[in-house]
C-alpha atoms as a PDB file:
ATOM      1  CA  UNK A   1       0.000   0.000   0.000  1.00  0.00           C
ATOM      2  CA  UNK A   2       1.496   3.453  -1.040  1.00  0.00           C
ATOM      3  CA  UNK A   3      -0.020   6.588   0.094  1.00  0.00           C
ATOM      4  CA  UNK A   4       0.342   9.722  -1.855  1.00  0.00           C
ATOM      5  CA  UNK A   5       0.281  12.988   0.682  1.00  0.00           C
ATOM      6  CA  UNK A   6       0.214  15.615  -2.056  1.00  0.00           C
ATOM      7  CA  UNK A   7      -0.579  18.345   0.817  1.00  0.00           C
ATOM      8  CA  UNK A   8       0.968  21.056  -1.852  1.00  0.00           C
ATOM      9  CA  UNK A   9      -1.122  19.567  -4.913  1.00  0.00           C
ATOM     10  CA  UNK A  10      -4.457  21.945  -4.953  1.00  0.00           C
ATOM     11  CA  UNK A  11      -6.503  19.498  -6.722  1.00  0.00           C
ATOM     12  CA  UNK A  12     -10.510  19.090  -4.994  1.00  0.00           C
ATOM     13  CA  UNK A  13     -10.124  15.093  -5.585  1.00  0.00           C
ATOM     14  CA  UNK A  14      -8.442  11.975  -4.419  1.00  0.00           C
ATOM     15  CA  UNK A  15      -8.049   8.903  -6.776  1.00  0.00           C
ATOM     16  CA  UNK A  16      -6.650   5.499  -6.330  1.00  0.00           C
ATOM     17  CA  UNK A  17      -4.097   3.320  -8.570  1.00  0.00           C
ATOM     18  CA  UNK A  18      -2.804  -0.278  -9.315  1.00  0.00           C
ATOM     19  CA  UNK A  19       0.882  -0.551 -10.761  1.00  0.00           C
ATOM     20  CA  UNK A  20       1.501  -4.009 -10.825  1.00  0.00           C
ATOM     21  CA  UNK A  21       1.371  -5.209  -6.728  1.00  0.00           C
ATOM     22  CA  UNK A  22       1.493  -1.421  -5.662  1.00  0.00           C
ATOM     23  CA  UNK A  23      -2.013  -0.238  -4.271  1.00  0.00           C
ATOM     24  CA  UNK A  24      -1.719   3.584  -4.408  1.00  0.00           C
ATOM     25  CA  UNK A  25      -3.822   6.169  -2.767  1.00  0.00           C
ATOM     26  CA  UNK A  26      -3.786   9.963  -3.843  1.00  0.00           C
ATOM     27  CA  UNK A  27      -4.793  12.202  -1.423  1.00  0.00           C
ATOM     28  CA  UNK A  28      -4.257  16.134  -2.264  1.00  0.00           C
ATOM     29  CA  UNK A  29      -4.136  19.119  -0.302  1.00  0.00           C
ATOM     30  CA  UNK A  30      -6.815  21.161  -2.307  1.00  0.00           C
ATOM     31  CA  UNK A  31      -9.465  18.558  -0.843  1.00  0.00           C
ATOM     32  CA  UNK A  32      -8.216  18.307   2.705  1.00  0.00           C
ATOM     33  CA  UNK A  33      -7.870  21.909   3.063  1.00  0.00           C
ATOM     34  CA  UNK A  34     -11.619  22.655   1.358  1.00  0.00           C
ATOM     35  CA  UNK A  35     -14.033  23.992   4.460  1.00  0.00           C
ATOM     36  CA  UNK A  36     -16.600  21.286   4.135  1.00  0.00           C
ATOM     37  CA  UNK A  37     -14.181  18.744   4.664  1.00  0.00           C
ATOM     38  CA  UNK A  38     -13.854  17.322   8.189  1.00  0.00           C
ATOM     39  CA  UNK A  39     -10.951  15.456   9.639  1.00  0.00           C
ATOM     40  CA  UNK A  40     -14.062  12.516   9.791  1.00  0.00           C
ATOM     41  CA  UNK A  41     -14.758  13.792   6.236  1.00  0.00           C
ATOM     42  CA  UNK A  42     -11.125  13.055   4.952  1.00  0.00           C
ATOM     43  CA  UNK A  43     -10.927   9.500   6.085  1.00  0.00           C
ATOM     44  CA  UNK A  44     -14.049   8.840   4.803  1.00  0.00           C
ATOM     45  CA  UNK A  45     -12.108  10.273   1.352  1.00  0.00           C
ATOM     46  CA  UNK A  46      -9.599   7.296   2.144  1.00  0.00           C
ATOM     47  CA  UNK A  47     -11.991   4.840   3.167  1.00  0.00           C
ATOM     48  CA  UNK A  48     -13.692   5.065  -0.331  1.00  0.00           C
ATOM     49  CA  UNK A  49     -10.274   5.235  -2.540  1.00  0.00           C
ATOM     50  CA  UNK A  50      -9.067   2.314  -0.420  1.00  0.00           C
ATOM     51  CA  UNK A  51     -12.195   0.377  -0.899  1.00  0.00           C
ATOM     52  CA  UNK A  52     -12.074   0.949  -4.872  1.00  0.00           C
ATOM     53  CA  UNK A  53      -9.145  -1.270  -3.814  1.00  0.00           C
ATOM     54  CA  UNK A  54     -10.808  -3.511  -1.376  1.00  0.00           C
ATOM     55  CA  UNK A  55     -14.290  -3.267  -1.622  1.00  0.00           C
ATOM     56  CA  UNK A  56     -15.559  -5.802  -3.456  1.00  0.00           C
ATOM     57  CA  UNK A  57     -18.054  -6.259  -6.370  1.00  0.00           C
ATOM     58  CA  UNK A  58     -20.116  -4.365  -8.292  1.00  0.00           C
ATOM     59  CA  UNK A  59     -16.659  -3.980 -10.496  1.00  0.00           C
ATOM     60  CA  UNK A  60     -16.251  -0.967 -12.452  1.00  0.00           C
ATOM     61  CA  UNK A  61     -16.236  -3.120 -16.455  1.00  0.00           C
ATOM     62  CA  UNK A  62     -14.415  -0.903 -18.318  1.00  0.00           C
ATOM     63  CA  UNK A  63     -11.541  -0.441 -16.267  1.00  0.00           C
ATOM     64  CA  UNK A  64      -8.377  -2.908 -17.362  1.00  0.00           C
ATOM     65  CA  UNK A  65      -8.315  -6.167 -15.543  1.00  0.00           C
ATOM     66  CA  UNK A  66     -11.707  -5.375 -13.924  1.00  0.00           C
ATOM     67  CA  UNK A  67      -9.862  -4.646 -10.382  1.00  0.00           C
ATOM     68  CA  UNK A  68     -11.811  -1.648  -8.886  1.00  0.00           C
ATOM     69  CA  UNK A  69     -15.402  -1.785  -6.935  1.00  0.00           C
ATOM     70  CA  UNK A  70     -17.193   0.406  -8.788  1.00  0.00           C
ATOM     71  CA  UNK A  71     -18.154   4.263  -7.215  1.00  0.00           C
ATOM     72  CA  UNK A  72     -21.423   3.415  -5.485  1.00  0.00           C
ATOM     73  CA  UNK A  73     -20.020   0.341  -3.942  1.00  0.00           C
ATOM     74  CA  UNK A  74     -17.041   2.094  -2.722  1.00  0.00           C
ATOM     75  CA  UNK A  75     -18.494   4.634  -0.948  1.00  0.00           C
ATOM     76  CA  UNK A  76     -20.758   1.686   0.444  1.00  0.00           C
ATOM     77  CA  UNK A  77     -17.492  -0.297   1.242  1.00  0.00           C
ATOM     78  CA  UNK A  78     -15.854   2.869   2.748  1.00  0.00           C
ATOM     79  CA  UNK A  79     -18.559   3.071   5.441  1.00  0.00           C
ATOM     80  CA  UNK A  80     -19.382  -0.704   5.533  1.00  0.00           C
ATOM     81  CA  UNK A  81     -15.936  -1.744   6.247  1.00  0.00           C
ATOM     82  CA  UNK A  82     -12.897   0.703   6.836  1.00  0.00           C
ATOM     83  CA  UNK A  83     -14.534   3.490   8.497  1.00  0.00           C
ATOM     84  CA  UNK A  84     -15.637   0.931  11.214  1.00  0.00           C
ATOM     85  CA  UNK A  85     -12.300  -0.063  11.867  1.00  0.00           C
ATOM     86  CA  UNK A  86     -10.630   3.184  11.481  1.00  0.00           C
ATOM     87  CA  UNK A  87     -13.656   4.494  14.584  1.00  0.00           C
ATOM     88  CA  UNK A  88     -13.538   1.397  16.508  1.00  0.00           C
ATOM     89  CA  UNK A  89      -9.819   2.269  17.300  1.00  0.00           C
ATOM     90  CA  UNK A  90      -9.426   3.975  20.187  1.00  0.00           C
ATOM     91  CA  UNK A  91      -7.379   5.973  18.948  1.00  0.00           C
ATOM     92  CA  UNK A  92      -9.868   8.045  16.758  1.00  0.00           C
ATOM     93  CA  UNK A  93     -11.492   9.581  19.650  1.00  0.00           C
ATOM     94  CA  UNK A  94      -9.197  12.544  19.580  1.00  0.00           C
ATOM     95  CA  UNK A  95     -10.347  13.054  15.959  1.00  0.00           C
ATOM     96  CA  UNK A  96     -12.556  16.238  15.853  1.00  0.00           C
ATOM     97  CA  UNK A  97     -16.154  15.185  14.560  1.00  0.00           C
ATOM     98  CA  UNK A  98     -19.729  17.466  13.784  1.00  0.00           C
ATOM     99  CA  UNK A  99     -20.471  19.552  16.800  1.00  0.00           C
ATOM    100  CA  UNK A 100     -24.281  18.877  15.956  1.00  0.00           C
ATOM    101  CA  UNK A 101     -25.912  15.179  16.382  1.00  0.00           C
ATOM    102  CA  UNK A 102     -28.718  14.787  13.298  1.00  0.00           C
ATOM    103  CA  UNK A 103     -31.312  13.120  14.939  1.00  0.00           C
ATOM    104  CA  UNK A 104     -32.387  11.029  12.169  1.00  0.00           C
ATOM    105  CA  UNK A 105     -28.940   9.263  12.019  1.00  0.00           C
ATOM    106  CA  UNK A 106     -29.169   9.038  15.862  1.00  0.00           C
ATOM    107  CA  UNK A 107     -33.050   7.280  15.551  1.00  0.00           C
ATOM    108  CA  UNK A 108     -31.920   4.540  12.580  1.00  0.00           C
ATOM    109  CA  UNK A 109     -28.404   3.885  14.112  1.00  0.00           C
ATOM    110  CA  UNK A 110     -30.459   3.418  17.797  1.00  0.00           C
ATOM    111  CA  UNK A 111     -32.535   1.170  15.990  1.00  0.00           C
ATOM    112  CA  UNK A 112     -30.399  -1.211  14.342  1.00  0.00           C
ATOM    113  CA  UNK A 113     -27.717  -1.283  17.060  1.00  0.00           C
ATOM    114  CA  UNK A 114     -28.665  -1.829  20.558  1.00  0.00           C
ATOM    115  CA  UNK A 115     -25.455  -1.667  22.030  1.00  0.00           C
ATOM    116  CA  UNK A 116     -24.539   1.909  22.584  1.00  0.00           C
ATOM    117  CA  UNK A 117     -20.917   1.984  21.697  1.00  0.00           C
ATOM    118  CA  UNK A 118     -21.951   0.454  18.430  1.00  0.00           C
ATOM    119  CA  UNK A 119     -24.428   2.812  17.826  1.00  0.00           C
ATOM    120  CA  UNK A 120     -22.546   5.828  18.506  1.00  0.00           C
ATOM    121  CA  UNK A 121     -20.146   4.383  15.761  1.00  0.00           C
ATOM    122  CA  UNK A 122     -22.677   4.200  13.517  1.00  0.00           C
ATOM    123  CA  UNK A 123     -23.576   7.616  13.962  1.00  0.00           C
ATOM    124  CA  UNK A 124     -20.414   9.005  13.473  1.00  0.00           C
ATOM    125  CA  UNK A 125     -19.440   6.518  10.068  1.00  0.00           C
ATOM    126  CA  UNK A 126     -23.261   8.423   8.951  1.00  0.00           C
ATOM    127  CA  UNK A 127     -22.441  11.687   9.863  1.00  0.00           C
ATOM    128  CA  UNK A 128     -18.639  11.709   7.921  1.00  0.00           C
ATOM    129  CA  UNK A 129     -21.034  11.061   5.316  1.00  0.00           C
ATOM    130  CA  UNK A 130     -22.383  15.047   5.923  1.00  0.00           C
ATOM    131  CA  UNK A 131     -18.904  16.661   5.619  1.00  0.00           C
ATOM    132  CA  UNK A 132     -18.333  15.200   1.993  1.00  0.00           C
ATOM    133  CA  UNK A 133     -21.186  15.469   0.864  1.00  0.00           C
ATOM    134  CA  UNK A 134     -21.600  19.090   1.645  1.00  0.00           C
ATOM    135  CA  UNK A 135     -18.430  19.577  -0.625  1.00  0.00           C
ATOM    136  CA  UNK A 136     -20.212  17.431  -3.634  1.00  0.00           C
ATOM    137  CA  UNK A 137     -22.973  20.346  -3.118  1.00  0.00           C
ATOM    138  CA  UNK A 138     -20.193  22.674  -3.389  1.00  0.00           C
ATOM    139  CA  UNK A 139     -18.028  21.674  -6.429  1.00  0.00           C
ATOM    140  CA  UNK A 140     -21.513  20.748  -8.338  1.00  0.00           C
ATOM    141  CA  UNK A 141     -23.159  24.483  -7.489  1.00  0.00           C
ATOM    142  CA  UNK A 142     -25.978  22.939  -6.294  1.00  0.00           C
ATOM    143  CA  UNK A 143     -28.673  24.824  -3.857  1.00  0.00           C
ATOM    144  CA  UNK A 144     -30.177  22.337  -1.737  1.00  0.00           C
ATOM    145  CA  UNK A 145     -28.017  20.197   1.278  1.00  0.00           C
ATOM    146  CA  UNK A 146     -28.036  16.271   1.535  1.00  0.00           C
ATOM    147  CA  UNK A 147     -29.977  14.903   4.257  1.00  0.00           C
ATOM    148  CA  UNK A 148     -30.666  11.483   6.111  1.00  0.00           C
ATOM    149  CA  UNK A 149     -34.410  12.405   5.747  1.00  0.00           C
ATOM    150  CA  UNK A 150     -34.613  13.275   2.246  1.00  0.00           C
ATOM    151  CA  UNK A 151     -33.459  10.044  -0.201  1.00  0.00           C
ATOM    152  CA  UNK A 152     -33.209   9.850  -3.371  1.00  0.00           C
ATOM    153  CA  UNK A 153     -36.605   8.593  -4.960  1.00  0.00           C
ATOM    154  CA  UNK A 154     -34.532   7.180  -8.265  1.00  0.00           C
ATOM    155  CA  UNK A 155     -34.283   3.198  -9.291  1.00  0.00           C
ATOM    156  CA  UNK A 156     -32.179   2.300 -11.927  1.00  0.00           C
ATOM    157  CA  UNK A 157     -32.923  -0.220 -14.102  1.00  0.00           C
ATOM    158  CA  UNK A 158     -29.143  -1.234 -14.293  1.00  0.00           C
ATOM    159  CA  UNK A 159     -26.297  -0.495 -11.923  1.00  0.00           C
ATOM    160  CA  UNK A 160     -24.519   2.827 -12.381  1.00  0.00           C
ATOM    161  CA  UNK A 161     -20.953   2.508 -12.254  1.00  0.00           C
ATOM    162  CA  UNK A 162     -20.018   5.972 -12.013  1.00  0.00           C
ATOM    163  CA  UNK A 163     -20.697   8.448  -9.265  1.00  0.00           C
ATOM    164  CA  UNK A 164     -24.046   9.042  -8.214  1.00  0.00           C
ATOM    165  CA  UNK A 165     -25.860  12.072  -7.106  1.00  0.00           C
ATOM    166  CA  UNK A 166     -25.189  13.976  -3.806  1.00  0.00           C
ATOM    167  CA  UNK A 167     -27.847  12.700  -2.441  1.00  0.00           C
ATOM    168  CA  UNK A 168     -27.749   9.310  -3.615  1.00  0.00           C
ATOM    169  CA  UNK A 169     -23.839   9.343  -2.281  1.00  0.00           C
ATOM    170  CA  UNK A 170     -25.706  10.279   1.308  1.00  0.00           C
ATOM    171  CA  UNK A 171     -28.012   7.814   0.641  1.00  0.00           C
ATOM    172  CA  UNK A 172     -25.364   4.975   0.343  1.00  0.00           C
ATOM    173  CA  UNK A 173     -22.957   6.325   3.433  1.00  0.00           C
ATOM    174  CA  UNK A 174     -25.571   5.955   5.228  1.00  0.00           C
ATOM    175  CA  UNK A 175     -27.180   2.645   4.396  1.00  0.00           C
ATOM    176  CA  UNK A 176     -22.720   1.413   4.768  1.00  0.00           C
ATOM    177  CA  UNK A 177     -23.155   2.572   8.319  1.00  0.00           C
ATOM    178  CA  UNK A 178     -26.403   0.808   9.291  1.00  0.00           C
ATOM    179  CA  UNK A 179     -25.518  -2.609   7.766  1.00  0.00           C
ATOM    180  CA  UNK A 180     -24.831  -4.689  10.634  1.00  0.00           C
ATOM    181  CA  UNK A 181     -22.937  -7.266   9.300  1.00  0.00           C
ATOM    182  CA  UNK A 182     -20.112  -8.002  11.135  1.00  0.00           C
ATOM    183  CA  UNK A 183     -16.538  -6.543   9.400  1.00  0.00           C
ATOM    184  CA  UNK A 184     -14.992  -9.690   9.920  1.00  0.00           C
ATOM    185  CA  UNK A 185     -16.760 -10.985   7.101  1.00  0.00           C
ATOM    186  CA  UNK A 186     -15.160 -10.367   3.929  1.00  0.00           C
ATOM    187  CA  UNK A 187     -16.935  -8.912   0.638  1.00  0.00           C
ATOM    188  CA  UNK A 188     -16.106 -10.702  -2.854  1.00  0.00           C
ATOM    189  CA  UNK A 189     -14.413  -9.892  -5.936  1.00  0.00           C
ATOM    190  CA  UNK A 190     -17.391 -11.478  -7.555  1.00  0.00           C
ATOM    191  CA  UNK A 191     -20.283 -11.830  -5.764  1.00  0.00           C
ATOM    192  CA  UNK A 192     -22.316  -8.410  -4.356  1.00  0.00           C
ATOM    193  CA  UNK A 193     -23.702 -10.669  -1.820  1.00  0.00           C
ATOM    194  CA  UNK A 194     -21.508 -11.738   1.019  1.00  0.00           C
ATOM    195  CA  UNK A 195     -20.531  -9.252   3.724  1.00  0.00           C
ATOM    196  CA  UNK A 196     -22.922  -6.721   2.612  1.00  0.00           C
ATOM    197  CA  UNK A 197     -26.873  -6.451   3.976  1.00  0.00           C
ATOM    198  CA  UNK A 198     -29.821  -7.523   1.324  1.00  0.00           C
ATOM    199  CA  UNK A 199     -33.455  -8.079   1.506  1.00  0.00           C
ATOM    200  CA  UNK A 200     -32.875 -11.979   0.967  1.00  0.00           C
ATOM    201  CA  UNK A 201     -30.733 -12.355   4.339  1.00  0.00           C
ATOM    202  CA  UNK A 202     -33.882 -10.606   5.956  1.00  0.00           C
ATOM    203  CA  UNK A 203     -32.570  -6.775   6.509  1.00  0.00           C
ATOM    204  CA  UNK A 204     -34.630  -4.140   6.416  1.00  0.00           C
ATOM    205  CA  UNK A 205     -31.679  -1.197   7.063  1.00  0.00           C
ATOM    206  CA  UNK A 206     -28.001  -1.479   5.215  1.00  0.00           C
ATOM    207  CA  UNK A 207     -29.165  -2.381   1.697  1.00  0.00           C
ATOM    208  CA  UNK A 208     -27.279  -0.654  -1.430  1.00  0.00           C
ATOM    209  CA  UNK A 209     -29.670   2.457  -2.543  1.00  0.00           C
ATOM    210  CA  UNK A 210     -31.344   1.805  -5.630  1.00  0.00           C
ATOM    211  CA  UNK A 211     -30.645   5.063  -6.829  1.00  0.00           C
ATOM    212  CA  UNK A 212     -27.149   3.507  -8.247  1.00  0.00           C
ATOM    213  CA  UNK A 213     -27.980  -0.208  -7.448  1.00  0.00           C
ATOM    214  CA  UNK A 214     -29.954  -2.689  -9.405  1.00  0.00           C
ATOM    215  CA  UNK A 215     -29.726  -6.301  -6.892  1.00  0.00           C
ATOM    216  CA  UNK A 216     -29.295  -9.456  -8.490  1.00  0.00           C
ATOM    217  CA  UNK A 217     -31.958 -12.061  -8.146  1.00  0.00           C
ATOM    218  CA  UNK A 218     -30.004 -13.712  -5.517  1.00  0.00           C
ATOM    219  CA  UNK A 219     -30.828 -10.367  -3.149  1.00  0.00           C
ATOM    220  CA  UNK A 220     -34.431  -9.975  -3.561  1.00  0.00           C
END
């Protein structure tokens, strides 16, 4: 694993790279200084480049050799997987985090975790979800802020590989953070199914938005 600091590089972005064994993230300055971004925000930035790594199928087709989760599923995987283990570390709790608790988060994370330490993870995986997306809102010009309570109404008929709406990207934080599969259980390189929630395995909260999702028969 080889992570770029490009703290000088003013680029709004982040991107990750295969050269041969070498699993490269880029992170620039431009992004990690931008106001909307959070120190929660910016690991959420790495959780999603490191799950176009590590995150499992739907695979982006066009790219060569088929290696990266596509952009939905990575922001899913960022959530579902690495920003639970970057939180869970003790280590995290000097991060700094949203001064404000949105009570929706608070409800559905209460809900589908009754232990309150995993809960309050949850609510802070969501909430990262709020910094990022309020810089989508900003690069894009767009008027209106991304909220728990507000999701995006869309359903593809096919699964979108690039990246979805603002919205739709707060949609599938979200839904990462209230999947309460365990993270010991690994996602696959070809199969959407394992280590992820769906409607099959009986889960109401944690499913992929259909905004950018279409399930496979196997998940229905």
């Amino acid at each position: 694993l080889q992570v770029n600091r490009m703290w000088d590089n003013p680029t709004v972005n982040s991107s990750a790279q295969r050269m041969g064994d070498v699993y490269m993230l880029n992170m620039y300055g431009g992004l990690a200084r931008h106001p909307a971004i959070t120190q929660d925000g910016e690991t959420l930035v790495a959780c999603h480049e490191m799950a176009h790594h590590l995150g499992g199928a739907p695979k982006i087709g066009f790219i060569m050799n088929n290696w990266a989760p596509n952009e939905g599923q990575s922001d899913y995987a960022a959530n579902l997987t690495c920003m639970r283990l970057m939180f869970s570390d003790p280590a995290s709790l000097d991060f700094t985090r949203p001064q404000a608790v949105d009570p929706v988060a608070q409800k559905a994370c209460s809900k589908v975790y009754k232990n309150p330490e995993e809960a309050a993870l949850c609510l802070r995986v969501a909430s990262a979800g709020l910094s990022v997306t309020a810089l989508f809102k900003a690069l894009h010009n767009e008027t209106t802020d991304a909220a728990f309570d507000t999701p995006d109404p869309k359903k593809v008929d096919t699964t979108y590989d690039s990246h979805p709406g603002t919205q739709c990207r707060l949609d599938t934080y979200f839904q990462g953070a209230l999947c309460a599969k365990p993270v010991s259980e690994e996602l696959s390189d070809a199969d959407p199914v394992p280590g992820t929630c769906t409607a099959a395995q009986g889960f109401k909260a944690g499913l992929r938005p259909r905004c950018w999702y279409k399930p496979t028969p196997a998940e229905q």
